[in-house]
Protein backbone atom coordinates (compact mmCIF):
# COMPACT_ATOMS: atom_id res chain seq x y z
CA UNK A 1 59.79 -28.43 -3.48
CA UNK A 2 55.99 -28.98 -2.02
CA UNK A 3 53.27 -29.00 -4.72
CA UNK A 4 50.75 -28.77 -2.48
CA UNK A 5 50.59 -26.15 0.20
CA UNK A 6 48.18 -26.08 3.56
CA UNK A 7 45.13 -24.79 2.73
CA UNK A 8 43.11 -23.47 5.76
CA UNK A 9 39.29 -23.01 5.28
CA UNK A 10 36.05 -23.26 7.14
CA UNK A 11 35.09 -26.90 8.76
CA UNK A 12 31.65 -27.86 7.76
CA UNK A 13 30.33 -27.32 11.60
CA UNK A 14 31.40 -23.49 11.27
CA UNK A 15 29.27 -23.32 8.06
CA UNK A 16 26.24 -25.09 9.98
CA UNK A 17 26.52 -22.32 12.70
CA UNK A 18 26.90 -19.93 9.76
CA UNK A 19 23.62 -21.00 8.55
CA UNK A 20 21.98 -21.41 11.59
CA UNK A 21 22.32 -17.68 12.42
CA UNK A 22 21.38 -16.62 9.11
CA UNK A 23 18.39 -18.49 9.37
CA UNK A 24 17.44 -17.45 12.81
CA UNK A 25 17.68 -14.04 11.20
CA UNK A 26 15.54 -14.60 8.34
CA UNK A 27 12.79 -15.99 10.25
CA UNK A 28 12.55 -12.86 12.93
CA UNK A 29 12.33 -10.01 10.24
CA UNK A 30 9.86 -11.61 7.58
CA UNK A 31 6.64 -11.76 9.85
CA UNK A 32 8.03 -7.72 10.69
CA UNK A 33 8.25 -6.58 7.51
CA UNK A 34 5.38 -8.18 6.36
CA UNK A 35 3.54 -6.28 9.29
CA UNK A 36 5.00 -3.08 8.44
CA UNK A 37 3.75 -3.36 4.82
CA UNK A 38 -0.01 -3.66 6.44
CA UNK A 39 0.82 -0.69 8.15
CA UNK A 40 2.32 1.35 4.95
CA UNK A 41 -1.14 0.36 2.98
CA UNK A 42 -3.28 1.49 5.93
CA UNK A 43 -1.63 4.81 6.23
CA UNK A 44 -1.26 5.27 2.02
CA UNK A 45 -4.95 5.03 2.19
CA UNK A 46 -5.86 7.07 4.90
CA UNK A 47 -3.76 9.92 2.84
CA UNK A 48 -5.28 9.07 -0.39
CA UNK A 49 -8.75 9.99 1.81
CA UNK A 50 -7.63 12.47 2.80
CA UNK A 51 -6.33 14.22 -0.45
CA UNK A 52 -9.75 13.06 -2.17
CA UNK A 53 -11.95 15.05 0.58
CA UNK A 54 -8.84 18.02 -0.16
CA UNK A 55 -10.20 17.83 -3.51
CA UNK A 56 -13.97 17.44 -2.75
CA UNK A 57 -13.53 20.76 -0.62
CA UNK A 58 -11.62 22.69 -3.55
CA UNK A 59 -14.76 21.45 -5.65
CA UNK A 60 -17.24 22.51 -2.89
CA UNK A 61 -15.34 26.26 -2.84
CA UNK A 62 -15.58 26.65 -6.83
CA UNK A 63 -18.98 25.54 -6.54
CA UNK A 64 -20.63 27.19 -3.82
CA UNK A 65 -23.95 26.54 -2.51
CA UNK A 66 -23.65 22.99 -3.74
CA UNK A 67 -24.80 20.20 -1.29
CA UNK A 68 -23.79 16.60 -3.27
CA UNK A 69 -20.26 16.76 -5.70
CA UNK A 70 -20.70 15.74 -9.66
CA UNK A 71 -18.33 12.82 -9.89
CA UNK A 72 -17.81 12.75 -13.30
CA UNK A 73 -16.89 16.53 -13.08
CA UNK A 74 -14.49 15.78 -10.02
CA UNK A 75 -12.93 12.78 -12.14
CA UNK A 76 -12.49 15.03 -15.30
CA UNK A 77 -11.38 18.05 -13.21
CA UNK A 78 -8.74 16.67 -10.68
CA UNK A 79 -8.13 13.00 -11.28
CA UNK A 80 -8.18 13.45 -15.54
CA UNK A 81 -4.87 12.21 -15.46
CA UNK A 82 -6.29 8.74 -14.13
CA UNK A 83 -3.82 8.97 -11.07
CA UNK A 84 -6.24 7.88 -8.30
CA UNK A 85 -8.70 5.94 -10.18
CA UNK A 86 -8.74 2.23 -10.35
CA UNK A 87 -9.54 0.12 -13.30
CA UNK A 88 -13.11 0.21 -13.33
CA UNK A 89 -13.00 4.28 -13.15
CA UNK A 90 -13.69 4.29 -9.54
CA UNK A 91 -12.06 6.13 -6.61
CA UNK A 92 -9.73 3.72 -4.70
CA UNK A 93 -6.51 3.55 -2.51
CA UNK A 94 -3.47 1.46 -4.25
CA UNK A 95 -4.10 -1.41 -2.01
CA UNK A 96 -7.33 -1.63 -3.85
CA UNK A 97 -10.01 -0.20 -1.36
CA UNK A 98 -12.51 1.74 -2.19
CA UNK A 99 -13.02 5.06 -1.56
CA UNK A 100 -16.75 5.83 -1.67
CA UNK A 101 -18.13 9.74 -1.78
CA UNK A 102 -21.25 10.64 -0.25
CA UNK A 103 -22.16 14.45 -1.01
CA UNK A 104 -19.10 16.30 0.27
CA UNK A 105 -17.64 13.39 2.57
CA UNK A 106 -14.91 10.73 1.36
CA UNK A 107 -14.61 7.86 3.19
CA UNK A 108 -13.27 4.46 3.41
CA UNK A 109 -15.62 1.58 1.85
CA UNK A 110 -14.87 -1.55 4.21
CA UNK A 111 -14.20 -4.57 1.66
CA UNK A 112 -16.57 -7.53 2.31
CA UNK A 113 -15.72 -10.85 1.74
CA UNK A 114 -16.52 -12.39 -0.31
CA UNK A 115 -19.63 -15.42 -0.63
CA UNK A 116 -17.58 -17.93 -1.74
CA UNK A 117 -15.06 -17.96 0.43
């Protein structure tokens, strides 16, 4: 009677190959997912623009005949929840850009770098 029966298994050059594909892999979808998440930030804040100057306009029909929106009023009004605000009780995208309002227009605040840097 054999005790010990033959055992087949992987040779350590198929696990090399193994690896070598797998890294191959690994190194052509990181740079394009990291490029896609640049692209999901741009377009999150271009829609959270967008549904701030929805808002400003909803304001500007309640409120006829005025020519500059009350900010505190729009933050207590449509953003009381805090959804939409940042920190500081600001208007900003979730990547962290501002969103700057200028009488009934919304728009993007480019961020500056910084002096130190």
């Amino acid at each position: 009677m054999k005790i010990y029966q033959k055992q087949q298994g992987f040779t350590l050059v198929e696990m090399l190959i193994v690896l070598l594909i797998i890294s191959i892999l690994v190194i052509v979808t990181i740079p394009n997912v990291t490029k896609h998440f640049a692209t999901i930030d741009e377009k999150g804040c271009d829609a959270y623009v967008r549904m701030v100057q929805a808002q400003i306009d909803s304001y500007h029909l309640e409120n006829p005949g005025v020519q500059e929106v009350a900010l505190e009023e729009l933050k207590n009004d449509y953003f009381a929840d805090g959804k939409g605000l940042n920190s500081q009780g600001e208007f900003a995208c979730p990547d962290g850009t501002k969103v700057e309002i200028n009488g009934l227009v919304a728009k993007q605040v480019a961020s500056t770098p910084s002096a130190n840097q």
